[in-house]
C-alpha atoms as a PDB file:
ATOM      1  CA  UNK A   1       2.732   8.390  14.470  1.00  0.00           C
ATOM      2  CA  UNK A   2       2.311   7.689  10.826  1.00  0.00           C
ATOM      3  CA  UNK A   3      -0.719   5.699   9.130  1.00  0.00           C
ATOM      4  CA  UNK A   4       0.995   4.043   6.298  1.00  0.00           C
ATOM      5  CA  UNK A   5      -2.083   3.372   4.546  1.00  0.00           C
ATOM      6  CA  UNK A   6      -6.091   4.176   5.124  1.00  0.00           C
ATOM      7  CA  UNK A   7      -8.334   6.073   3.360  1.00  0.00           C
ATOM      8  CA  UNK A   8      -9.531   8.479   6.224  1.00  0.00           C
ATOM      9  CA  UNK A   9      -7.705  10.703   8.706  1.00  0.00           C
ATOM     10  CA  UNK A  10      -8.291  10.086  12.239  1.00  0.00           C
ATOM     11  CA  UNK A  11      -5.779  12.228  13.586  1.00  0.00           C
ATOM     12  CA  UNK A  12      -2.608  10.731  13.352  1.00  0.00           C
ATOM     13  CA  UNK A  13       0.646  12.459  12.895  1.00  0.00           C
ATOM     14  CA  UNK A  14       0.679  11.571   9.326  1.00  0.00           C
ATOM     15  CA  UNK A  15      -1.659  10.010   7.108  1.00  0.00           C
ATOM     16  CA  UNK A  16      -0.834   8.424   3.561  1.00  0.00           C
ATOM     17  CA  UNK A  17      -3.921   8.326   2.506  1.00  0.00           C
ATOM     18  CA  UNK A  18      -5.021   6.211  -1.057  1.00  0.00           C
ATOM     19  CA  UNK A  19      -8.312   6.967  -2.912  1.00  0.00           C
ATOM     20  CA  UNK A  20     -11.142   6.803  -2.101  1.00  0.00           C
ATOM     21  CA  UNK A  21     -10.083   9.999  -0.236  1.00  0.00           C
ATOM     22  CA  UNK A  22     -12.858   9.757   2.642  1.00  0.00           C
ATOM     23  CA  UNK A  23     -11.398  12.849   4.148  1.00  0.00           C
ATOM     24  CA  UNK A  24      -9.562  16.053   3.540  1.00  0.00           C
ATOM     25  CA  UNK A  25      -5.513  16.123   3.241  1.00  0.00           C
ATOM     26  CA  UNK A  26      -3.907  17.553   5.802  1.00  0.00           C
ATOM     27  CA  UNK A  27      -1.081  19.480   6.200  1.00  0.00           C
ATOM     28  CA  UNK A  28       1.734  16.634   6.666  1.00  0.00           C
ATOM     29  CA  UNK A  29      -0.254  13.933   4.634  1.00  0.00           C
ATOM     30  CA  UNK A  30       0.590  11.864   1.360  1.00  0.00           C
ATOM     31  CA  UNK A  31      -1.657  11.404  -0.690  1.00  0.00           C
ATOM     32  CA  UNK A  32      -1.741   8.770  -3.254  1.00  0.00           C
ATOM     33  CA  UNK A  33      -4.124   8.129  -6.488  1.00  0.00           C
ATOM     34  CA  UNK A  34      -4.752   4.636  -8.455  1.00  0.00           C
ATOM     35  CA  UNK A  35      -7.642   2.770  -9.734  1.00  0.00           C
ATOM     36  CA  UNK A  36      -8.086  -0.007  -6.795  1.00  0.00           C
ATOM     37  CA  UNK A  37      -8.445  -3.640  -8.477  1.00  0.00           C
ATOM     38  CA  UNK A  38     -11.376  -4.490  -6.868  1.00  0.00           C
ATOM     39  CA  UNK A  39     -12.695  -1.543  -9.354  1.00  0.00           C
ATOM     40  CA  UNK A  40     -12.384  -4.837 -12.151  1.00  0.00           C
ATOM     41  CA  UNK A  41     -14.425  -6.989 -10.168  1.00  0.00           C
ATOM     42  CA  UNK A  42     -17.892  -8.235 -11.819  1.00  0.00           C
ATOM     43  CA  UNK A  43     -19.806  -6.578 -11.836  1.00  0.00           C
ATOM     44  CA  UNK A  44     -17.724  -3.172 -12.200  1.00  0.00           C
ATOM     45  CA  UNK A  45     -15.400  -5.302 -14.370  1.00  0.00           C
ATOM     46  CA  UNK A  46     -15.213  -3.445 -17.837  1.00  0.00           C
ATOM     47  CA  UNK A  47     -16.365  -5.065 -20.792  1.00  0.00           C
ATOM     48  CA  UNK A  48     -13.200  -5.110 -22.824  1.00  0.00           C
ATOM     49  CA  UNK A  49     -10.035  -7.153 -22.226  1.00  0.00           C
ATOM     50  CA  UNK A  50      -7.834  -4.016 -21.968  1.00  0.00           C
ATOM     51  CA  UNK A  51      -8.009  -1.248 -20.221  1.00  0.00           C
ATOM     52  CA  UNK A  52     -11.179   0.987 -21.603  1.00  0.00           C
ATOM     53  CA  UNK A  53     -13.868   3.167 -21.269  1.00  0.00           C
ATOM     54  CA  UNK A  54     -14.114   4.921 -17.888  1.00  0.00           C
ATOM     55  CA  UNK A  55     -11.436   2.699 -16.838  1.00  0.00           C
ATOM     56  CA  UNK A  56      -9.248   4.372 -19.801  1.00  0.00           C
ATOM     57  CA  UNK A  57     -10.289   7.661 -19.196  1.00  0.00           C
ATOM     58  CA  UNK A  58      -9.600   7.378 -15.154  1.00  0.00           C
ATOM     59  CA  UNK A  59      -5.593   6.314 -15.981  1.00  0.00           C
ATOM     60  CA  UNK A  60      -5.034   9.710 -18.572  1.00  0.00           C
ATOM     61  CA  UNK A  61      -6.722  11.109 -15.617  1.00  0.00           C
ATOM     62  CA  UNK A  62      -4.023   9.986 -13.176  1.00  0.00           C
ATOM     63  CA  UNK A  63      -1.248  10.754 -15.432  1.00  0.00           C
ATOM     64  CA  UNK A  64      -2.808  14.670 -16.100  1.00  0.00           C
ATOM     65  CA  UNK A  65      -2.679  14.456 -12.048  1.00  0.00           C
ATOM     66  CA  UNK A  66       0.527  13.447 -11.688  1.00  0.00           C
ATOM     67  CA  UNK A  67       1.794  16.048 -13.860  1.00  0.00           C
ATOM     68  CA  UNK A  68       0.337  18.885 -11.720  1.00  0.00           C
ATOM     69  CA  UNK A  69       1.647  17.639  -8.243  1.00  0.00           C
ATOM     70  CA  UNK A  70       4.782  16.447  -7.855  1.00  0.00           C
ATOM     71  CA  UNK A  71       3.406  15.477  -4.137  1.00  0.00           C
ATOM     72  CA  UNK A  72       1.092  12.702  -5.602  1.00  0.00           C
ATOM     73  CA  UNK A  73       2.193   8.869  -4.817  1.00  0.00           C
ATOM     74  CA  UNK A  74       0.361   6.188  -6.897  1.00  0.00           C
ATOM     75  CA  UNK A  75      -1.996   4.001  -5.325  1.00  0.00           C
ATOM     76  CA  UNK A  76      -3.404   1.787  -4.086  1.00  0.00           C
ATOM     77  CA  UNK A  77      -2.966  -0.532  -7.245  1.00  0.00           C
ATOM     78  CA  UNK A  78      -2.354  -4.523  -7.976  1.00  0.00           C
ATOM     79  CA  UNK A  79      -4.014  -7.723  -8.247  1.00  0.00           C
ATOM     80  CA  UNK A  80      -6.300  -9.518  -6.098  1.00  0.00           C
ATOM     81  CA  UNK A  81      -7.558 -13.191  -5.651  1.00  0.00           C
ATOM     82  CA  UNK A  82      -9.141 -13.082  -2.384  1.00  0.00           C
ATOM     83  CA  UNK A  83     -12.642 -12.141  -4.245  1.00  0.00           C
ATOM     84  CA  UNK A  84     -12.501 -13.878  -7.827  1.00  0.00           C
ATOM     85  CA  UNK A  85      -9.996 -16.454  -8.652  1.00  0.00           C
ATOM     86  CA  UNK A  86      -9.185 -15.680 -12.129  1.00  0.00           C
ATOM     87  CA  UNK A  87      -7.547 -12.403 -12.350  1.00  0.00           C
ATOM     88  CA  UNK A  88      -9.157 -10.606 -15.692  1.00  0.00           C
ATOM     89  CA  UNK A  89      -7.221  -8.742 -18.430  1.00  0.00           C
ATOM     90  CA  UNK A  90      -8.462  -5.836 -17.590  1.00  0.00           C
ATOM     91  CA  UNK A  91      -7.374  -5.930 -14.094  1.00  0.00           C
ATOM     92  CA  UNK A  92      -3.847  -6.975 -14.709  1.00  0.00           C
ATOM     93  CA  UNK A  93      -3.717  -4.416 -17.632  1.00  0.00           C
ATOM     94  CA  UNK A  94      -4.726  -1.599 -15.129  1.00  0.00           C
ATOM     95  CA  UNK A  95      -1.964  -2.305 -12.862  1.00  0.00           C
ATOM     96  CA  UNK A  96       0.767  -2.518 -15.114  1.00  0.00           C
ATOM     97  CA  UNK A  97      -0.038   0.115 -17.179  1.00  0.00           C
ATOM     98  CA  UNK A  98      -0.206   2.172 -13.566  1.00  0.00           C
ATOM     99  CA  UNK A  99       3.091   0.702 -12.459  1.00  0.00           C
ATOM    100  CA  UNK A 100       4.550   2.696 -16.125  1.00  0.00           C
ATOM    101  CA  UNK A 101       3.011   6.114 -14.705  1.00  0.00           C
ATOM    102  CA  UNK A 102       5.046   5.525 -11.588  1.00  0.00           C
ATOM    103  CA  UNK A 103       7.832   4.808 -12.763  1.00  0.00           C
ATOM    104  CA  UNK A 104       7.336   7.135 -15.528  1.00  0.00           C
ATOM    105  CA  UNK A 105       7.100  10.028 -13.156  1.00  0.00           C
ATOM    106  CA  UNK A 106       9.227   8.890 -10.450  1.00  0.00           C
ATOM    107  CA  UNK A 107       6.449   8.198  -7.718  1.00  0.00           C
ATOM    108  CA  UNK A 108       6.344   5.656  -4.515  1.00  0.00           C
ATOM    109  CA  UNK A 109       3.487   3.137  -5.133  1.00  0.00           C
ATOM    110  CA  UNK A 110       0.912   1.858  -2.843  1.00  0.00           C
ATOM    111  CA  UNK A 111       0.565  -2.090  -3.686  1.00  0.00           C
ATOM    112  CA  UNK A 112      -2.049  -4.583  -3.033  1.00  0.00           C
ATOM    113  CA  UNK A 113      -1.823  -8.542  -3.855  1.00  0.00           C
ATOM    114  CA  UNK A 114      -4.505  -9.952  -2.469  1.00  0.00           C
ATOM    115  CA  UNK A 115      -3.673 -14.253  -2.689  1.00  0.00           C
ATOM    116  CA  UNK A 116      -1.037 -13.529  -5.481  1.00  0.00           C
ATOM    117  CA  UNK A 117       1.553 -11.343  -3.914  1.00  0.00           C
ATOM    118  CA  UNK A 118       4.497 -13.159  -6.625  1.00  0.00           C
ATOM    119  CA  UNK A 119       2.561 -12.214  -8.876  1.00  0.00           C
ATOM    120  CA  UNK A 120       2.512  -8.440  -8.107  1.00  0.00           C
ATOM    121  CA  UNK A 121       6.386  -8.708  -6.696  1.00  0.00           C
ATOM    122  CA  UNK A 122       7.379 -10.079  -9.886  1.00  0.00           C
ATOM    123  CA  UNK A 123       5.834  -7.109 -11.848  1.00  0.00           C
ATOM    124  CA  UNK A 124       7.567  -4.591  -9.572  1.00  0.00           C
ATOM    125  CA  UNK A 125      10.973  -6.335  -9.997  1.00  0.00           C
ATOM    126  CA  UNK A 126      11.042  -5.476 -14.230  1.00  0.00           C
ATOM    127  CA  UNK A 127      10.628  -1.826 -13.004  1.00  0.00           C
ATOM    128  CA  UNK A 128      13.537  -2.345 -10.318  1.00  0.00           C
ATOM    129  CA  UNK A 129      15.053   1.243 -10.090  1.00  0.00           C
ATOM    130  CA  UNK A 130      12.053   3.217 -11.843  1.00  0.00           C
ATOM    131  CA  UNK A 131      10.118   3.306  -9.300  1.00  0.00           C
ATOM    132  CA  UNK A 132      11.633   4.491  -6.070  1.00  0.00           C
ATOM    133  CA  UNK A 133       9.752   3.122  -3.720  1.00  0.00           C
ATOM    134  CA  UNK A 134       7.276   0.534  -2.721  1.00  0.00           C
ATOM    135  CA  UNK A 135       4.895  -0.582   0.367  1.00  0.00           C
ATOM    136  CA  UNK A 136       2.897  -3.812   0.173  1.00  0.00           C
ATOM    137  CA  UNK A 137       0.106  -2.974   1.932  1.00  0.00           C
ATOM    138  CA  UNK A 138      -1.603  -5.777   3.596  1.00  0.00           C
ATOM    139  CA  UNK A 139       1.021  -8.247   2.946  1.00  0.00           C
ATOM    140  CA  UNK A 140       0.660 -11.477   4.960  1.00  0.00           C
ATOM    141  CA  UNK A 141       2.324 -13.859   3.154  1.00  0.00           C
ATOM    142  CA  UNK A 142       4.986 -15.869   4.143  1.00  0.00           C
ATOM    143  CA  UNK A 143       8.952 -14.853   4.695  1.00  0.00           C
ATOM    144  CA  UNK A 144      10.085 -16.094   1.579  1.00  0.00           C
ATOM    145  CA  UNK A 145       9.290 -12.794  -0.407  1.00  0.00           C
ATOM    146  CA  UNK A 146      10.845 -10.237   1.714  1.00  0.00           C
ATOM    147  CA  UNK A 147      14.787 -10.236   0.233  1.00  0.00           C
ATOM    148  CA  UNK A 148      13.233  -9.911  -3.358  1.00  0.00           C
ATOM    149  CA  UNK A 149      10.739  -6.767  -1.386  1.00  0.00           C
ATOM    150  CA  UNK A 150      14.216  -5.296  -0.023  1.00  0.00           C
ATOM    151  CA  UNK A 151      15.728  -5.442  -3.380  1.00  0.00           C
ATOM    152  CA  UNK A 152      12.787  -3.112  -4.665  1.00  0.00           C
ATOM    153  CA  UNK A 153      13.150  -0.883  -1.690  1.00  0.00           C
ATOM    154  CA  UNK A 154       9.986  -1.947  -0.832  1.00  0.00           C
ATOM    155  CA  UNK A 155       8.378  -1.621   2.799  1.00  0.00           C
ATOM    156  CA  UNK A 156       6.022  -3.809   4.677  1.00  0.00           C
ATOM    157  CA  UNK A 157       2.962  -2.637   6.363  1.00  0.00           C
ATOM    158  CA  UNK A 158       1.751  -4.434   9.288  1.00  0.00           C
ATOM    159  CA  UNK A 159      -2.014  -3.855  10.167  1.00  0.00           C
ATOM    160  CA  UNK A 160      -4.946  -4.659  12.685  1.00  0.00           C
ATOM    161  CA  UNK A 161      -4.782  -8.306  12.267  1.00  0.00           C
ATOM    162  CA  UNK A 162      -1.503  -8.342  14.641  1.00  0.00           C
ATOM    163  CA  UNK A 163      -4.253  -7.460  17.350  1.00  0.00           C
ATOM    164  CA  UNK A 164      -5.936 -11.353  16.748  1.00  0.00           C
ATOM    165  CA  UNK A 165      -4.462 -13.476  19.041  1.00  0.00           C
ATOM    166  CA  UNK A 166      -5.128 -16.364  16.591  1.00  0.00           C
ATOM    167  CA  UNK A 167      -2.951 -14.768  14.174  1.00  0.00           C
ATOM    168  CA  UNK A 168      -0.217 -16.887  14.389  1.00  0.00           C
ATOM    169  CA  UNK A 169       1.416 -16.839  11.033  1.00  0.00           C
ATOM    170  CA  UNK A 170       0.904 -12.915  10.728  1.00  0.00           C
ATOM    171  CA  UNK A 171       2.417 -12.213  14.227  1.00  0.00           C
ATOM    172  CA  UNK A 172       5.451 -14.423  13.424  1.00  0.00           C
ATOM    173  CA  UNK A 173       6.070 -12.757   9.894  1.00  0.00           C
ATOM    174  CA  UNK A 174       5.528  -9.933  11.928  1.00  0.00           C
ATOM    175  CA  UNK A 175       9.214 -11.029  13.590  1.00  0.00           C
ATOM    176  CA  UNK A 176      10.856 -11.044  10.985  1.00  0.00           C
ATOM    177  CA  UNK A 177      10.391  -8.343   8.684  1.00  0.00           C
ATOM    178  CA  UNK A 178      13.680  -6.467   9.046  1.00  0.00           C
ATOM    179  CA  UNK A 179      13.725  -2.730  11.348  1.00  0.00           C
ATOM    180  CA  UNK A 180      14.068  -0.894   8.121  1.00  0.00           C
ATOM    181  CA  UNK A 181      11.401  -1.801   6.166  1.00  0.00           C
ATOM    182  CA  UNK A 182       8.564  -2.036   8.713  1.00  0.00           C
ATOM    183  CA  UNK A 183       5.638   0.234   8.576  1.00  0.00           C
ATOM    184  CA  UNK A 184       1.948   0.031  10.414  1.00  0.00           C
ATOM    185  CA  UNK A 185      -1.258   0.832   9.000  1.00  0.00           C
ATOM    186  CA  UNK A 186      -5.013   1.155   9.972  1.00  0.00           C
ATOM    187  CA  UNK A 187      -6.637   0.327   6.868  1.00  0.00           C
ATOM    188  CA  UNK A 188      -8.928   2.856   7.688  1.00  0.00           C
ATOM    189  CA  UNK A 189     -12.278   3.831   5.620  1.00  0.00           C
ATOM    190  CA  UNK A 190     -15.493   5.783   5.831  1.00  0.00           C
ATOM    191  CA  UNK A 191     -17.035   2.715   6.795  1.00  0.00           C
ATOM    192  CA  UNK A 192     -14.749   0.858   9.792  1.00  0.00           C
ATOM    193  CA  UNK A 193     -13.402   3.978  11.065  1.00  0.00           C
ATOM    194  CA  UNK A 194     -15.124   3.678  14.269  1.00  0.00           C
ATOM    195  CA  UNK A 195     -14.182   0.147  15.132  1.00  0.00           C
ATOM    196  CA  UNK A 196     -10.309  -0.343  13.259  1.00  0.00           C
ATOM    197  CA  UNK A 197      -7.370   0.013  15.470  1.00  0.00           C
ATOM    198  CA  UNK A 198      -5.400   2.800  15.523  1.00  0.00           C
ATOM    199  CA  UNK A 199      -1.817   2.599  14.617  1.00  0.00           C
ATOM    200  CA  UNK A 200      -0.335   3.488  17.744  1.00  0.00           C
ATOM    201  CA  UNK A 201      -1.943   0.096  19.346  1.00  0.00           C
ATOM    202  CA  UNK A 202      -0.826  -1.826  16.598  1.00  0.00           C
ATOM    203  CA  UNK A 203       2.563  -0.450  17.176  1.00  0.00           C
ATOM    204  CA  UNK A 204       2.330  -1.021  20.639  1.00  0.00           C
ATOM    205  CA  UNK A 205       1.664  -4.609  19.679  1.00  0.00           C
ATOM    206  CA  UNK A 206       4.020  -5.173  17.490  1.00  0.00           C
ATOM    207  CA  UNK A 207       6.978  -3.611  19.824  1.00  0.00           C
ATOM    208  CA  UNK A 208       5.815  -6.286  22.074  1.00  0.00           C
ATOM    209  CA  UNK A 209       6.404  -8.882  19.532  1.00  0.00           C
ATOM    210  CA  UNK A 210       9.297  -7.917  18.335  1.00  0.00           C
ATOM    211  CA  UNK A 211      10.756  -7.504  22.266  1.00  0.00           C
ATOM    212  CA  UNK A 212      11.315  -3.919  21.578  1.00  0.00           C
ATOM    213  CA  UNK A 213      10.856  -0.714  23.348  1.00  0.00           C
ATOM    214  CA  UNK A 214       7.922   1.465  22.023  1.00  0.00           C
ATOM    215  CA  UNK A 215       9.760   4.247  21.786  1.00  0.00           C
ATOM    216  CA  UNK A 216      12.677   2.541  20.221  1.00  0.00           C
ATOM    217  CA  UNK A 217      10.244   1.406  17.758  1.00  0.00           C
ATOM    218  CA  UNK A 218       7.993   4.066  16.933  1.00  0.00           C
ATOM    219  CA  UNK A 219      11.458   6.509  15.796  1.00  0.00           C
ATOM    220  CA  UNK A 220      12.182   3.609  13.305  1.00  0.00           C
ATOM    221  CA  UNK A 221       8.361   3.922  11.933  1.00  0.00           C
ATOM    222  CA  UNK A 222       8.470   7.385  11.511  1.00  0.00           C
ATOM    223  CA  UNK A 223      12.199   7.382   9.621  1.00  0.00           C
ATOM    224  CA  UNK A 224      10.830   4.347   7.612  1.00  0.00           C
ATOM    225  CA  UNK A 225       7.542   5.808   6.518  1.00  0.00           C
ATOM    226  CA  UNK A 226      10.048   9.704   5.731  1.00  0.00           C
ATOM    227  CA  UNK A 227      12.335   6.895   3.864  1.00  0.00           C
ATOM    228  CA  UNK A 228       9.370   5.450   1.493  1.00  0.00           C
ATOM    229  CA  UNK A 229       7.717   9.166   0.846  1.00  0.00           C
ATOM    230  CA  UNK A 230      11.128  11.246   0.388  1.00  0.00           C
ATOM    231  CA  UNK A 231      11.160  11.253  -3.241  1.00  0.00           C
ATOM    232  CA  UNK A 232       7.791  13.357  -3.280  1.00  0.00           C
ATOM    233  CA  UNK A 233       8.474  17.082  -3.092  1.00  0.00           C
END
């Protein structure tokens, strides 16, 4: 089964895997590069208002990678208010300005929207048909976002918080994000990778949910997460 998002390899069929790479990439992984937004948190928040600096110097970077591998997704980038309120310039600059080498080069892009997923939707929409395909990693906010995800060809990941029974909320979005744009993800790192779920338990999980067979399930991960990766080659 695929991992539609961690930063390790635990030996799943697939891994897309976003930086920090905490492990090689293995035959039959994605990769995926971006500068993370917590990277524009204080303290590692640069001192400019735009982009600068290292921060500068890491997007050329991407853009010099993305011209040597045509297998390289972008990611994981956004915004995030679960740490900081106020979302700084520099943070917002970084994402869009990553969301142009996407779509400038025709790469999938791992998303993260933390507390302000509109936000980050809204962003994604003016690109609409530049940038093939989306997943919004982590995404656990209410229905009311998903037609305007499908209209991006976007894809939701579900992830280890479908295993809390007092997830509520999560289990019922859960329902009702449609068979064809339904993914599952560990979240994986160097540092929870002994305690996180593994996807096929979240799966298992969220078949259960969704009163499906496993089986019947797991096929539909594996053509979405071939669906959100096949413009890599």
């Amino acid at each position: 089964m695929t991992d539609a998002h961690c930063h390790i390899a635990r030996g799943e069929k697939r891994h897309f895997l976003c930086e920090p790479l905490d492990s090689g990439v293995g035959e039959g992984d994605v990769a995926f590069a971006g500068l993370h937004p917590w990277k524009f948190l204080a303290p590692n928040m640069v001192e400019a208002d735009d982009v600068c600096g290292t921060a500068q110097k890491a997007i050329e970077g991407l853009r010099e990678r993305l011209k040597a591998s045509s297998r390289l997704g972008v990611g994981e980038i956004g915004l995030d208010r679960l740490k900081e309120r106020t979302i700084s310039a520099a943070m917002r600059s970084a994402f869009i300005r990553q969301l142009e080498l996407a779509a400038e080069f025709g790469r999938p892009a791992v998303l993260h929207g933390a507390k302000c997923w509109g936000e980050v939707v809204a962003a994604c929409r003016t690109r609409k048909g530049r940038i093939p395909a989306f997943l919004f990693h982590g995404f656990s906010r209410s229905g009311g976002l998903i037609p305007d995800i499908i209209d991006l060809n976007g894809f939701i990941s579900i992830g280890p918080a479908l295993l809390n029974d007092h997830a509520v909320n999560y289990r019922e979005l859960a329902k009702t994000i449609p068979a064809g744009r339904i993914l599952v993800e560990s979240d994986a790192t160097a540092e929870n990778a002994q305690t996180v779920a593994k996807v096929d338990e979240i799966a298992g999980k969220l078949a259960e949910i969704r009163g499906v067979p496993f089986e019947e399930l797991e096929k539909t991960l594996e053509e979405n997460a071939t669906r959100f990766t096949e413009s890599l080659i």
